[in-house]
N, C-alpha and C. Protein backbone atom coordinates (compact mmCIF):
# COMPACT_ATOMS: atom_id res chain seq x y z
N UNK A 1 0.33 31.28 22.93
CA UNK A 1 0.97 30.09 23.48
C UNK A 1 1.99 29.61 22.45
N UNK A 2 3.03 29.30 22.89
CA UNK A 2 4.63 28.60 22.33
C UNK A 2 4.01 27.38 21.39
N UNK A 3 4.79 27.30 20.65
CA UNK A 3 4.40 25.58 20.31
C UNK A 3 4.98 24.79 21.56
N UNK A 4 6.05 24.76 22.27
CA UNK A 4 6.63 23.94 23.04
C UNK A 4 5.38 24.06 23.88
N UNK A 5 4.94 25.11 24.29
CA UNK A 5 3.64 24.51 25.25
C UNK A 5 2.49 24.34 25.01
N UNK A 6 2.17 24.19 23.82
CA UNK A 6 1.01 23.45 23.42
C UNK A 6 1.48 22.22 23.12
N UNK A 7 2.80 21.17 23.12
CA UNK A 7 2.93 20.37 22.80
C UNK A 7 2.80 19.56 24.42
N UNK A 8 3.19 20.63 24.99
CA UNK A 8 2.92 20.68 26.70
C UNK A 8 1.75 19.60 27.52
N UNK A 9 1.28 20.37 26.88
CA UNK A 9 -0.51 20.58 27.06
C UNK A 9 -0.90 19.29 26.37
N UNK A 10 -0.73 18.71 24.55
CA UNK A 10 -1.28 17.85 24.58
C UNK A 10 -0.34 16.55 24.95
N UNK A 11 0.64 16.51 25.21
CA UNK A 11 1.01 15.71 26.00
C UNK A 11 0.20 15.22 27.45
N UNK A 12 -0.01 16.34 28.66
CA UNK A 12 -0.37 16.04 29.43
C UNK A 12 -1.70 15.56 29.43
N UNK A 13 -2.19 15.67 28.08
CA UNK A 13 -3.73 15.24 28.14
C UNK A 13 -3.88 13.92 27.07
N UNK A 14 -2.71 13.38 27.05
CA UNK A 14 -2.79 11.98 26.05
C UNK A 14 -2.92 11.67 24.80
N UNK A 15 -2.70 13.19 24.32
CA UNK A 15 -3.25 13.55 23.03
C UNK A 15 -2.22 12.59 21.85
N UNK A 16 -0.98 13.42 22.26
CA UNK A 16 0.13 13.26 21.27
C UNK A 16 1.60 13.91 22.10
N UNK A 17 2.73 13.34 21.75
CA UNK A 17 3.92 13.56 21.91
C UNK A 17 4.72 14.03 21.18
N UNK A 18 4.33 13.96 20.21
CA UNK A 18 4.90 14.16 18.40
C UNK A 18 4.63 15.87 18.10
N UNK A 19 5.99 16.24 17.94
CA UNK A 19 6.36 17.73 17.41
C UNK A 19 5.73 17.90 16.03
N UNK A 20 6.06 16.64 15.06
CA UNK A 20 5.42 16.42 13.97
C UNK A 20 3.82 16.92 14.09
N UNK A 21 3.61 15.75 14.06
CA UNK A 21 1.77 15.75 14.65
C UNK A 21 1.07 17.07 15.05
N UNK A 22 1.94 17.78 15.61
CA UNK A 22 1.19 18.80 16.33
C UNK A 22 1.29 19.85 14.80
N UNK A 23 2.60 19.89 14.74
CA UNK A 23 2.72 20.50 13.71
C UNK A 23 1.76 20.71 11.80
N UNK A 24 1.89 19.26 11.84
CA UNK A 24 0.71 18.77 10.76
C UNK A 24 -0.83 19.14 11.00
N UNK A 25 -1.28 19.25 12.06
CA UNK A 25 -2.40 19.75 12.44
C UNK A 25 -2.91 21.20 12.71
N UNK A 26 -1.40 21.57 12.76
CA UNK A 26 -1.64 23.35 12.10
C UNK A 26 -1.45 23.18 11.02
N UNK A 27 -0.83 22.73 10.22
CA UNK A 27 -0.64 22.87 8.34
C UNK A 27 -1.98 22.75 8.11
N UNK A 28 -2.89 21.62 8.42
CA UNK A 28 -3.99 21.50 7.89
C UNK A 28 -5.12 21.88 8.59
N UNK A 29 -4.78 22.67 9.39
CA UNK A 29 -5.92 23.85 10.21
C UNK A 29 -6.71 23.21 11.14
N UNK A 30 -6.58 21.97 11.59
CA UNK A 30 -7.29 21.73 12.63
C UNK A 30 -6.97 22.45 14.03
N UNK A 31 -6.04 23.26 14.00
CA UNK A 31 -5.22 24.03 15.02
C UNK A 31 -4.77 25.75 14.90
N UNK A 32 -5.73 26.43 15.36
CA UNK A 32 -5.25 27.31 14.56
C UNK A 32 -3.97 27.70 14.84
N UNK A 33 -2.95 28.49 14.78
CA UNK A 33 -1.77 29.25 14.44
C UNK A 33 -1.29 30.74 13.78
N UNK A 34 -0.46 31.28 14.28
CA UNK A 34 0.09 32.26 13.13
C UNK A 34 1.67 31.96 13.44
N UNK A 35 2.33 32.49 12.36
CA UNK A 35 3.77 31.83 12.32
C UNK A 35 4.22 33.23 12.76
N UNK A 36 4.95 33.68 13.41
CA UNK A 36 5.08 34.79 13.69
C UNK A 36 6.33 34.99 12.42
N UNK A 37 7.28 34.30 12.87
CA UNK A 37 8.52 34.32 12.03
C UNK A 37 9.06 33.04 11.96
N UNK A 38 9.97 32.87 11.22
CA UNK A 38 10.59 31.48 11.14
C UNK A 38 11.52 31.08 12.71
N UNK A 39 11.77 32.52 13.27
CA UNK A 39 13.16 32.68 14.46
C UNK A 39 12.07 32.55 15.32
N UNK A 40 10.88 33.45 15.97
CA UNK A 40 10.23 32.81 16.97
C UNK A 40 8.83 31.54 16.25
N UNK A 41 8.98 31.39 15.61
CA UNK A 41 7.72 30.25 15.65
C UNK A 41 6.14 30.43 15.73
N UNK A 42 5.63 29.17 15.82
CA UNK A 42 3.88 29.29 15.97
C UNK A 42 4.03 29.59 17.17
N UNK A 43 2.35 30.62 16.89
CA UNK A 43 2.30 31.46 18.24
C UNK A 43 0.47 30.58 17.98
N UNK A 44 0.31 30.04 18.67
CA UNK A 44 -0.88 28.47 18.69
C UNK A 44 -1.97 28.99 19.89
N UNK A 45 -2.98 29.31 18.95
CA UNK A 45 -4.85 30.14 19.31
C UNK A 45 -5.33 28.66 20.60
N UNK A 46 -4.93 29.86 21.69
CA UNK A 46 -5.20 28.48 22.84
C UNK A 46 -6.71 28.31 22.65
N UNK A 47 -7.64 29.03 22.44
CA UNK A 47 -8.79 28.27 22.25
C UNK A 47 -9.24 27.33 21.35
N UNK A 48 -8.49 27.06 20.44
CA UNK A 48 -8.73 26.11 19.30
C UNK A 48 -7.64 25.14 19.86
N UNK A 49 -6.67 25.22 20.32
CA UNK A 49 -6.31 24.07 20.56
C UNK A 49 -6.91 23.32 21.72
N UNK A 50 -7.30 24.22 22.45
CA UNK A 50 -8.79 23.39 23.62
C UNK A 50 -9.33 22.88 23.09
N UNK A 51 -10.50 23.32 21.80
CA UNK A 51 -11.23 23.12 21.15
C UNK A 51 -10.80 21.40 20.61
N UNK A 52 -9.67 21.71 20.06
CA UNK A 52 -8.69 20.40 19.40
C UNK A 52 -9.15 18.79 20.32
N UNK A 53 -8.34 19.82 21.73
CA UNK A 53 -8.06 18.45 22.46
C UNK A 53 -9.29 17.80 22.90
N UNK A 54 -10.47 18.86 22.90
CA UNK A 54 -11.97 18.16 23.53
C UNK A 54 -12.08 17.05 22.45
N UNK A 55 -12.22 17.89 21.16
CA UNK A 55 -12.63 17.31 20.24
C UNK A 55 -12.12 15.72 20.14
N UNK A 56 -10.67 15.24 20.38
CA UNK A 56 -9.65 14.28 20.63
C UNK A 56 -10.26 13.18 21.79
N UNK A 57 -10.68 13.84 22.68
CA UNK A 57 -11.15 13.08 24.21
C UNK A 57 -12.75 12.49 23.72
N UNK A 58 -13.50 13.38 22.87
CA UNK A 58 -14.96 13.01 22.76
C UNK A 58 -14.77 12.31 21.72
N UNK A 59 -14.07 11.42 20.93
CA UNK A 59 -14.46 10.77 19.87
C UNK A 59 -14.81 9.76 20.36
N UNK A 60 -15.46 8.77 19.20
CA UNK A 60 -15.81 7.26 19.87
C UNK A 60 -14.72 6.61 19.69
N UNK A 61 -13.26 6.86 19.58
CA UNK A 61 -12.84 5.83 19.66
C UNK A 61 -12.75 5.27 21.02
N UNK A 62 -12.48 3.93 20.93
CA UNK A 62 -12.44 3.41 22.42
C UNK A 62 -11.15 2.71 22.83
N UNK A 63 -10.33 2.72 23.35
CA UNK A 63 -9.43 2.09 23.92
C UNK A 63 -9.79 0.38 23.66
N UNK A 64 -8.96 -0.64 22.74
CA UNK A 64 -8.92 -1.81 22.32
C UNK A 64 -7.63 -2.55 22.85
N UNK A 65 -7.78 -3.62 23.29
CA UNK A 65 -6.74 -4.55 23.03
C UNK A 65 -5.87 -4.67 21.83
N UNK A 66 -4.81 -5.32 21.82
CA UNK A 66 -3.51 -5.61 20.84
C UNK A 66 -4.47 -6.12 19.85
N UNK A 67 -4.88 -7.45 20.86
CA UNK A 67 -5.33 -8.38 19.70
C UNK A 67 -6.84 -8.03 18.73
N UNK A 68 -7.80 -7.20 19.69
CA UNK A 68 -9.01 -6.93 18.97
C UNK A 68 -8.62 -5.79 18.07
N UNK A 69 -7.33 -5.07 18.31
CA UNK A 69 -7.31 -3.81 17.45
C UNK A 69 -6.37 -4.35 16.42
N UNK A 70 -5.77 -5.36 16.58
CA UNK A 70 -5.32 -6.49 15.04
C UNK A 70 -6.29 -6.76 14.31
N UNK A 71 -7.27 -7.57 14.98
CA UNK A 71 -7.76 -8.42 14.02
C UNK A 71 -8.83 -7.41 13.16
N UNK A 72 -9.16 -6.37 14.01
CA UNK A 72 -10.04 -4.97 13.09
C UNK A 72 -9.45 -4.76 11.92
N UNK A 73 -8.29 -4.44 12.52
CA UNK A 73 -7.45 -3.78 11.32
C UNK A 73 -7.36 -4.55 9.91
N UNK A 74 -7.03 -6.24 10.71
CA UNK A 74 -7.05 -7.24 9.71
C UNK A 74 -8.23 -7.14 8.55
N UNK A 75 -9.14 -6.96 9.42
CA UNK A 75 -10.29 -7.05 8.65
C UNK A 75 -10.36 -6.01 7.53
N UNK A 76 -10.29 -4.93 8.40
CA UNK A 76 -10.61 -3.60 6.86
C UNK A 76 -9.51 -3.80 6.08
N UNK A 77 -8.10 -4.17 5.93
CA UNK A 77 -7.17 -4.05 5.21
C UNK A 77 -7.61 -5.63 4.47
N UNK A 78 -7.87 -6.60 4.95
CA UNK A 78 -8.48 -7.67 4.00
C UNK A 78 -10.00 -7.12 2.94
N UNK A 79 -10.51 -6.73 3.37
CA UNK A 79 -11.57 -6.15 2.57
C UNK A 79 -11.30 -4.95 1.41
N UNK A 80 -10.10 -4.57 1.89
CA UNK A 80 -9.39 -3.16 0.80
C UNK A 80 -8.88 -4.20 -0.25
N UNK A 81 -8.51 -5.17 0.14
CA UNK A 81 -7.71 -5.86 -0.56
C UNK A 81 -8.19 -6.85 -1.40
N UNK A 82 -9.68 -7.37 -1.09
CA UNK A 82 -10.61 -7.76 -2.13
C UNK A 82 -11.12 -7.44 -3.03
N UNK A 83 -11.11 -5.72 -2.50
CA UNK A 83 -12.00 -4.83 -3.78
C UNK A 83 -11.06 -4.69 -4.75
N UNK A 84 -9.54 -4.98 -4.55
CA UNK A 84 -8.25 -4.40 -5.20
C UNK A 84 -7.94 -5.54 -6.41
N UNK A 85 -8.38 -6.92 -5.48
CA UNK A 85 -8.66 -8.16 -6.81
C UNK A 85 -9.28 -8.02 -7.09
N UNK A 86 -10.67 -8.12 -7.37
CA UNK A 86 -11.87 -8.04 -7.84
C UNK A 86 -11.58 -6.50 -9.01
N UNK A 87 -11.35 -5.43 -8.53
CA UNK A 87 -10.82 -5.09 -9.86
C UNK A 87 -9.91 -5.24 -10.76
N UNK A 88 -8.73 -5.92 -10.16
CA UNK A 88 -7.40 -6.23 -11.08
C UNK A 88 -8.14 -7.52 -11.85
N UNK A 89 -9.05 -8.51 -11.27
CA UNK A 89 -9.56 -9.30 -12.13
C UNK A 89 -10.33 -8.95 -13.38
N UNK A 90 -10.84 -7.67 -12.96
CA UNK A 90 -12.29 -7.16 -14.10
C UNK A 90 -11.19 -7.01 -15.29
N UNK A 91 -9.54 -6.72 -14.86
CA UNK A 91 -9.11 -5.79 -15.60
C UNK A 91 -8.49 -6.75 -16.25
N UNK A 92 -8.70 -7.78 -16.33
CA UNK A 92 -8.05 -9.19 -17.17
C UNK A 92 -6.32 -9.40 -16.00
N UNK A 93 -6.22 -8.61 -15.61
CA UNK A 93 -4.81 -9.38 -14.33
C UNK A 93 -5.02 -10.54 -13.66
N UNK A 94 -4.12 -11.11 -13.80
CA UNK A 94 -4.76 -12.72 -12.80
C UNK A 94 -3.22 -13.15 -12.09
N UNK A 95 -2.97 -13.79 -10.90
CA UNK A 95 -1.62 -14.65 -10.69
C UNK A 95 -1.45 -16.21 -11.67
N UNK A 96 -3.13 -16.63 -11.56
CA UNK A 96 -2.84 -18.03 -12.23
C UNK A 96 -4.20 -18.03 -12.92
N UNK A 97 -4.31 -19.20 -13.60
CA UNK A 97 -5.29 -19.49 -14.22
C UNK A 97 -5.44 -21.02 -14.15
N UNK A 98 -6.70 -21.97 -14.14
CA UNK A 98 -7.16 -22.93 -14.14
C UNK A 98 -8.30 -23.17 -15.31
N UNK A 99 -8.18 -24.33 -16.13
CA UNK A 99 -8.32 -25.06 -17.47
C UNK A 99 -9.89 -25.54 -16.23
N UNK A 100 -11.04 -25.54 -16.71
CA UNK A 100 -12.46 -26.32 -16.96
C UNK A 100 -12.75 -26.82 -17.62
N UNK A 101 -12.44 -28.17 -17.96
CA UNK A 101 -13.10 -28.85 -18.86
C UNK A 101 -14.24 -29.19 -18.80
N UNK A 102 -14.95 -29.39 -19.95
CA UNK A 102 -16.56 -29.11 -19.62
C UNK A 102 -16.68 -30.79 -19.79
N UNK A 103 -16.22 -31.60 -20.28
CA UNK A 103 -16.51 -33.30 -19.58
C UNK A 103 -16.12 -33.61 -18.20
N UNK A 104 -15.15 -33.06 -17.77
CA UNK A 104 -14.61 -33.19 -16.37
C UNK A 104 -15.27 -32.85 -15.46
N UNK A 105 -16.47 -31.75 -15.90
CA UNK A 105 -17.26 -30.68 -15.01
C UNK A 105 -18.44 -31.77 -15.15
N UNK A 106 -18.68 -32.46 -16.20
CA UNK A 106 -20.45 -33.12 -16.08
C UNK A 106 -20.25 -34.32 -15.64
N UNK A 107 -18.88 -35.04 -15.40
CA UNK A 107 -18.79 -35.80 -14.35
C UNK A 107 -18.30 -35.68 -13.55
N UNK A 108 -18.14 -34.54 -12.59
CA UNK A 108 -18.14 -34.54 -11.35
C UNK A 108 -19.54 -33.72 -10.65
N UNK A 109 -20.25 -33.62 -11.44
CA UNK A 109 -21.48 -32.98 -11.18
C UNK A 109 -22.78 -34.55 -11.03
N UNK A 110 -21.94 -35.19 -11.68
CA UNK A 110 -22.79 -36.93 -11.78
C UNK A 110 -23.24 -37.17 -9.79
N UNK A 111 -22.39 -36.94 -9.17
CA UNK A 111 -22.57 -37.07 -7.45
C UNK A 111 -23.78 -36.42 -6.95
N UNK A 112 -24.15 -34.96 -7.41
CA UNK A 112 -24.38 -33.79 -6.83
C UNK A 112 -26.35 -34.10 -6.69
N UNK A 113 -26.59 -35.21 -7.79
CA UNK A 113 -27.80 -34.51 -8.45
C UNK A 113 -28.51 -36.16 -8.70
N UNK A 114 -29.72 -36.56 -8.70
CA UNK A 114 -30.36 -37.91 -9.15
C UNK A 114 -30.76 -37.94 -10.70
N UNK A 115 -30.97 -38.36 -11.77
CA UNK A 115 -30.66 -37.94 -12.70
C UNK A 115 -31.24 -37.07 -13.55
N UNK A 116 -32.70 -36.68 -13.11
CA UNK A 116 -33.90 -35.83 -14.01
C UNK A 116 -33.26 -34.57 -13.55
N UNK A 117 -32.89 -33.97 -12.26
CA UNK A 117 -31.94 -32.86 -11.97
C UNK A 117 -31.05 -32.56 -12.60
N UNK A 118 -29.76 -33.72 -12.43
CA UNK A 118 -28.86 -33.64 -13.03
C UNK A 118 -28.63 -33.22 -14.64
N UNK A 119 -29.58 -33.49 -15.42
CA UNK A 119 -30.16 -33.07 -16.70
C UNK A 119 -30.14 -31.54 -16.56
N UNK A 120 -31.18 -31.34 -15.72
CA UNK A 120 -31.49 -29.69 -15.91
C UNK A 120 -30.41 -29.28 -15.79
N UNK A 121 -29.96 -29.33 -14.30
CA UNK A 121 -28.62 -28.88 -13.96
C UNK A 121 -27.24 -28.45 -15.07
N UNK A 122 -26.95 -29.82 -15.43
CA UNK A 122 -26.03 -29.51 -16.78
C UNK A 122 -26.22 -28.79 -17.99
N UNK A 123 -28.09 -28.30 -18.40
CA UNK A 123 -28.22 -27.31 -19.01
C UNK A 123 -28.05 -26.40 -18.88
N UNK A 124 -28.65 -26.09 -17.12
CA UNK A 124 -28.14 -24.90 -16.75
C UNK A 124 -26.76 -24.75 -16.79
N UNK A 125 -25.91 -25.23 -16.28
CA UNK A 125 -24.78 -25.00 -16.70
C UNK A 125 -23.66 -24.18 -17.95
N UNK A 126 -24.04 -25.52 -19.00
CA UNK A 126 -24.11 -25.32 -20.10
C UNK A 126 -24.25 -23.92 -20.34
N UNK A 127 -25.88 -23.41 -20.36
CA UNK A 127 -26.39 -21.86 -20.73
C UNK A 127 -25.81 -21.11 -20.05
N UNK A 128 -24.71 -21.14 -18.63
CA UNK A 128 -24.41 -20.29 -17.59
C UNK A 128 -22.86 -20.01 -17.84
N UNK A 129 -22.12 -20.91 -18.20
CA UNK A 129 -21.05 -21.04 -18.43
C UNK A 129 -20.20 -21.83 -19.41
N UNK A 130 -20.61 -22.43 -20.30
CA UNK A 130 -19.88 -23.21 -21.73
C UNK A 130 -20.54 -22.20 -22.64
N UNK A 131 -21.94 -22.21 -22.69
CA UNK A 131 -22.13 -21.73 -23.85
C UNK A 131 -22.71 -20.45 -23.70
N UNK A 132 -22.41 -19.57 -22.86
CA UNK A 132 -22.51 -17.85 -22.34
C UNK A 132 -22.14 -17.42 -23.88
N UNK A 133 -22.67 -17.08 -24.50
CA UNK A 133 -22.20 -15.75 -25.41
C UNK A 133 -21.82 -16.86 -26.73
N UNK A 134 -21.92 -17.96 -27.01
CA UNK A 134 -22.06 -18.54 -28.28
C UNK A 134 -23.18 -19.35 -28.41
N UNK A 135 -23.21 -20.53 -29.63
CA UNK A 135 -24.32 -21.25 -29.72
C UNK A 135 -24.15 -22.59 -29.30
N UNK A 136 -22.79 -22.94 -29.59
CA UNK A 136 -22.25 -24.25 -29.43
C UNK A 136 -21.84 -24.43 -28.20
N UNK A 137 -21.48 -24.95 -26.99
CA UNK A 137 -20.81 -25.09 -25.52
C UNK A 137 -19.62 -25.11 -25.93
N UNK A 138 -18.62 -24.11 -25.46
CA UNK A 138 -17.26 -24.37 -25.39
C UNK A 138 -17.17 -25.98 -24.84
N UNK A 139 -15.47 -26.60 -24.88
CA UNK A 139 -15.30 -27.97 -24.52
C UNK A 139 -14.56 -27.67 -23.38
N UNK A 140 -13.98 -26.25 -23.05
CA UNK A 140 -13.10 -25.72 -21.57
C UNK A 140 -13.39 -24.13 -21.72
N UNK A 141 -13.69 -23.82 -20.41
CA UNK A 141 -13.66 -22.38 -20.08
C UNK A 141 -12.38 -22.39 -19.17
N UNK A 142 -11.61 -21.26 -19.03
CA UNK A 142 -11.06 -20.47 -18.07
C UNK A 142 -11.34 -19.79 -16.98
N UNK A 143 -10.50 -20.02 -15.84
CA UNK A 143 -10.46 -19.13 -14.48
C UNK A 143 -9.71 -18.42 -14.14
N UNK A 144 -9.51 -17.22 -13.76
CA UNK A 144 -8.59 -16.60 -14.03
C UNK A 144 -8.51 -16.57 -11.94
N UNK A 145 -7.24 -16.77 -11.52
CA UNK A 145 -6.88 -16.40 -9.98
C UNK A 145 -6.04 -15.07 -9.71
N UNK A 146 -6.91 -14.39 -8.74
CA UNK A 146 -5.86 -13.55 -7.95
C UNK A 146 -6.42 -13.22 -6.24
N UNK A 147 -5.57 -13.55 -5.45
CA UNK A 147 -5.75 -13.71 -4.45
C UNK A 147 -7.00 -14.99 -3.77
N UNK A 148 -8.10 -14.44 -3.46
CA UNK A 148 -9.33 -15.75 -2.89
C UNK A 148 -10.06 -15.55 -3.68
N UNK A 149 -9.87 -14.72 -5.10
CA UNK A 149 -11.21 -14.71 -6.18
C UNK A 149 -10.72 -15.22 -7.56
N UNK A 150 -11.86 -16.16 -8.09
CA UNK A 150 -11.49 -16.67 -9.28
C UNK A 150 -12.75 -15.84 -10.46
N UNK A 151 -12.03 -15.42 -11.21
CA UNK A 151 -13.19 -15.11 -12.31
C UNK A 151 -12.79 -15.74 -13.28
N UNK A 152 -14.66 -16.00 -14.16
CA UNK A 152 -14.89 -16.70 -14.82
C UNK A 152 -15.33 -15.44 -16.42
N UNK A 153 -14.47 -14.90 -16.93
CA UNK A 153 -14.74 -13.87 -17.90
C UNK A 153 -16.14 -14.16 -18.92
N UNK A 154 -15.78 -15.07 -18.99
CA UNK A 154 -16.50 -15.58 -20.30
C UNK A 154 -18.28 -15.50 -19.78
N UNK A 155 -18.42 -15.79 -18.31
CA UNK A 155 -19.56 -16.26 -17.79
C UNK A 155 -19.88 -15.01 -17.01
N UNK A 156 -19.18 -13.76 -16.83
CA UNK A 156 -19.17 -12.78 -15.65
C UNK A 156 -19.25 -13.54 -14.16
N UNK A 157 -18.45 -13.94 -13.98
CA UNK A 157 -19.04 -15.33 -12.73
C UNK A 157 -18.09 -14.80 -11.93
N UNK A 158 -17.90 -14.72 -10.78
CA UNK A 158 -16.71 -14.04 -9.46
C UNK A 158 -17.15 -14.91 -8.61
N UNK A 159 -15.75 -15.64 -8.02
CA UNK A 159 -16.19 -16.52 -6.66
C UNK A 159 -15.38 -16.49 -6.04
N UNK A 160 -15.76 -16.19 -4.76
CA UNK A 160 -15.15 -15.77 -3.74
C UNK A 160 -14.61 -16.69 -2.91
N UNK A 161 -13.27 -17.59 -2.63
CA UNK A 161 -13.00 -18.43 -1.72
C UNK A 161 -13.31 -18.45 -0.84
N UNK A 162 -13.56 -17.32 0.19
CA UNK A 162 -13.97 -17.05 1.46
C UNK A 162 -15.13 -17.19 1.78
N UNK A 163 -16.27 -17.59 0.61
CA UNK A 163 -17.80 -18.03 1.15
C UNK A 163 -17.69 -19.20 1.27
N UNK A 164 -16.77 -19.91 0.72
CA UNK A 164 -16.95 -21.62 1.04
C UNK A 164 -16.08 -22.16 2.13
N UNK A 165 -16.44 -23.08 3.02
CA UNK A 165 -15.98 -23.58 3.85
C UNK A 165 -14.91 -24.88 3.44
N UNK A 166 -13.44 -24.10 3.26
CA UNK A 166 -12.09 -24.97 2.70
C UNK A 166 -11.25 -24.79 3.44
N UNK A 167 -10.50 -25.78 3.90
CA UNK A 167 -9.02 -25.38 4.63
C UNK A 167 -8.03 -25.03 3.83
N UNK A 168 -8.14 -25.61 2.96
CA UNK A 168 -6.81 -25.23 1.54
C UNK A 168 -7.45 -23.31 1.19
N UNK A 169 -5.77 -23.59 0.70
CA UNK A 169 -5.75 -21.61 -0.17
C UNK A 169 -6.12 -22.78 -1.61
N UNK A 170 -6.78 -21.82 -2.73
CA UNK A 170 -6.95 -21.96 -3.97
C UNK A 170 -5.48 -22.87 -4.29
N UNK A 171 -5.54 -23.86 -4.57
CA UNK A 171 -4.16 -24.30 -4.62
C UNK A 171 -4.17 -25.91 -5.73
N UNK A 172 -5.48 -26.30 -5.81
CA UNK A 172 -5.57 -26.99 -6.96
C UNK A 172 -7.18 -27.04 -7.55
N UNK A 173 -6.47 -27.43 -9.03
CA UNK A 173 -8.11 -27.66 -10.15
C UNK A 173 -9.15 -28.25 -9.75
N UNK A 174 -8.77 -29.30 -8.53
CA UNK A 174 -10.10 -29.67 -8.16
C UNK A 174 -11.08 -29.09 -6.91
N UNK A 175 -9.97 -27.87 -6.08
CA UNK A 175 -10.86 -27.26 -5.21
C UNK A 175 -11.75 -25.88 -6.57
N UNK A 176 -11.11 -26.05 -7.28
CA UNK A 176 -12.12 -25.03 -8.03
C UNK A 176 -12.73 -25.24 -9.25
N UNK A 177 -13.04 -26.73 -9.31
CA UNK A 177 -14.62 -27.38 -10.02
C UNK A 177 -15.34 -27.80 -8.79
N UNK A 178 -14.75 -27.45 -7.35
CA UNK A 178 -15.67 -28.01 -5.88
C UNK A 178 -16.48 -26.71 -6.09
N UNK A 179 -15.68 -25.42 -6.07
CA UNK A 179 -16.33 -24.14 -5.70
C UNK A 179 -17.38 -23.35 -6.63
N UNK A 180 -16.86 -24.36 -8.15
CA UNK A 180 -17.92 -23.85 -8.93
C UNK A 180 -19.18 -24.65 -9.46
N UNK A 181 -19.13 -25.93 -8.67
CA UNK A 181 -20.02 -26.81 -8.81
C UNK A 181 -20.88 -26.04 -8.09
N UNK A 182 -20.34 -25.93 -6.65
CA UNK A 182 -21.46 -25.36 -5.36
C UNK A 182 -22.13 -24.11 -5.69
N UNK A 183 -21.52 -23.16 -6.45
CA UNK A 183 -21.71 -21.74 -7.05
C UNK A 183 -23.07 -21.68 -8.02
N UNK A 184 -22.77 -23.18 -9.07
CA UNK A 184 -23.53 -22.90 -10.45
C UNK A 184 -25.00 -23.63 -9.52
N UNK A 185 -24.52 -24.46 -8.23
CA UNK A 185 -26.03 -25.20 -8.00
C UNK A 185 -26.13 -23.97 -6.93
N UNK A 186 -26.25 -23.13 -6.40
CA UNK A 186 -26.51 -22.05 -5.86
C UNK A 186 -27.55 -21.43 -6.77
N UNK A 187 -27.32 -20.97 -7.62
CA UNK A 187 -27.19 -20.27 -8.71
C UNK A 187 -29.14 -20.80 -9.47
N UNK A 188 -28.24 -22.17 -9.54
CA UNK A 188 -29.76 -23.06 -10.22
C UNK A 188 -31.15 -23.29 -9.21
N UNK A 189 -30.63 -23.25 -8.12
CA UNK A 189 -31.41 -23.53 -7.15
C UNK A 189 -32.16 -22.06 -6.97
N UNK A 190 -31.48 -21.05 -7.02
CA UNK A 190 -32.47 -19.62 -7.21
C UNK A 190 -33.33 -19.47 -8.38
N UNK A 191 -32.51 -19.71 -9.37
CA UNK A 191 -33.25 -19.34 -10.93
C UNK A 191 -33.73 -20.29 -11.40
N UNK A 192 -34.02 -21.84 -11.07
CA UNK A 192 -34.70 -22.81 -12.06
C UNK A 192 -35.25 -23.20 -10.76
N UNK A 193 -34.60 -23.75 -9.57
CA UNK A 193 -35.25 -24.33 -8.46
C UNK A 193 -35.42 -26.06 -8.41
N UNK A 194 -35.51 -26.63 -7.47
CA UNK A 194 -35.56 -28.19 -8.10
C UNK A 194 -36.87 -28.53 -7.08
N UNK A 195 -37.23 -29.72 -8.37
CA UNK A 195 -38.90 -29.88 -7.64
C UNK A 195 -38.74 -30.46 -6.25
C-alpha cells in the first residue's frame, strides 16, 4: 500500500490527516514500512497499519468538550509547573522574597491562641522556625517566592498558596505571616496538640 493510501485510509477512519503524522509513525515504528526508494516511497505493511488504526479506535481516550478538555489540561500543566517551583525553590531561585520578623510574628499570633497556648505555640514556633539550626532565635527569617510556593530555607518549610483559602495572588507580607501562622498552628496541632 502507497503512503497516499494509507493516509487514505486513516483519514477515512478519523485517525489523522497529517502527511507528517503518518509519516512520524513510521520513523518510530509504530507503522511498519519499507522505503522502497526515495522516487517511489513507503510501501506501508497494511496489516500493521490495521493493527495501528484498531489500536487508535480502542484507546480510552474519550471524546471531551472544549471546556473539560481545558481545564484537564489546565490542571496537569499547573501541576508540571509546581513541581518546576518547588524545585527552582530547593535550588535557592526565588521571584521575590518577604522579611519575618519574629516580633511581628508573636504579635500577630496574640489573636490565634488564649494565653497558656499561645506560650506553647510561640515555642513551638520559635524551635520550628527562628531558632531551626541555632541556639539563639533569629529576630527575622526569610521567604523566598516563586510562583504559589513560599519557602522557608532556614526551617525546610514549603507552603503552598493553593491549600489556603485566599482571593489575593501572594502579593503582600501580611498574606504570608496569615499563611504561615495557619501552617506553624497546623503543624503544632499535629506534633504538640492543644489540651
Amino acid at each position: 500500500m502507497k503512503l497516499n493510501e494509507a493516509l487514505e485510509l486513516l483519514e477515512k477512519e478519523n485517525v489523522t490527516s497529517s502527511n507528517q503524522m503518518l509519516r512520524r509513525w513510521i520513523r518510530q515504528g509504530k507503522i511498519k514500512a519499507n522505503l522502497e526508494s526515495k522516487r517511489q516511497g513507503y510501501e506501508v505493511d497494511a496489516a500493521s497499519l490495521q493493527s495501528f488504526i484498531d489500536g487508535k479506535k480502542s484507546s480510552d481516550i474519550k471524546p471531551v468538550g472544549f471546556k473539560e478538555g481545558f481545564n484537564e489540561g489546565y490542571a496537569v500543566a499547573a501541576n508540571e509547573a509546581a513541581k518546576h517551583y518547588k524545585r527552582l525553590l530547593l535550588l535557592g531561585m526565588y521571584e521575590r522574597q518577604f522579611l519575618i520578623n519574629r516580633t511581628e510574628f508573636r504579635e500577630k499570633c496574640s489573636n490565634e491562641f488564649s494565653n497558656r497556648d499561645l506560650d506553647r505555640f510561640l515555642d513551638f514556633s520559635d524551635q520550628e522556625l527562628f531558632r531551626k539550626g541555632v541556639t539563639k532565635p533569629r529576630m527575622k527569617v526569610y521567604g523566598n517566592q516563586i510562583g504559589e510556593f513560599i519557602y522557608f530555607s532556614n526551617a525546610h518549610l514549603m507552603i503552598d498558596q493553593r491549600q489556603y483559602d485566599l482571593d489575593q495572588d501572594i502579593s503582600s507580607v501580611h498574606l504570608v505571616y496569615e499563611m504561615l501562622i495557619k501552617e506553624l498552628i497546623e503543624e503544632f496541632g499535629t506534633k504538640v496538640g492543644f489540651d
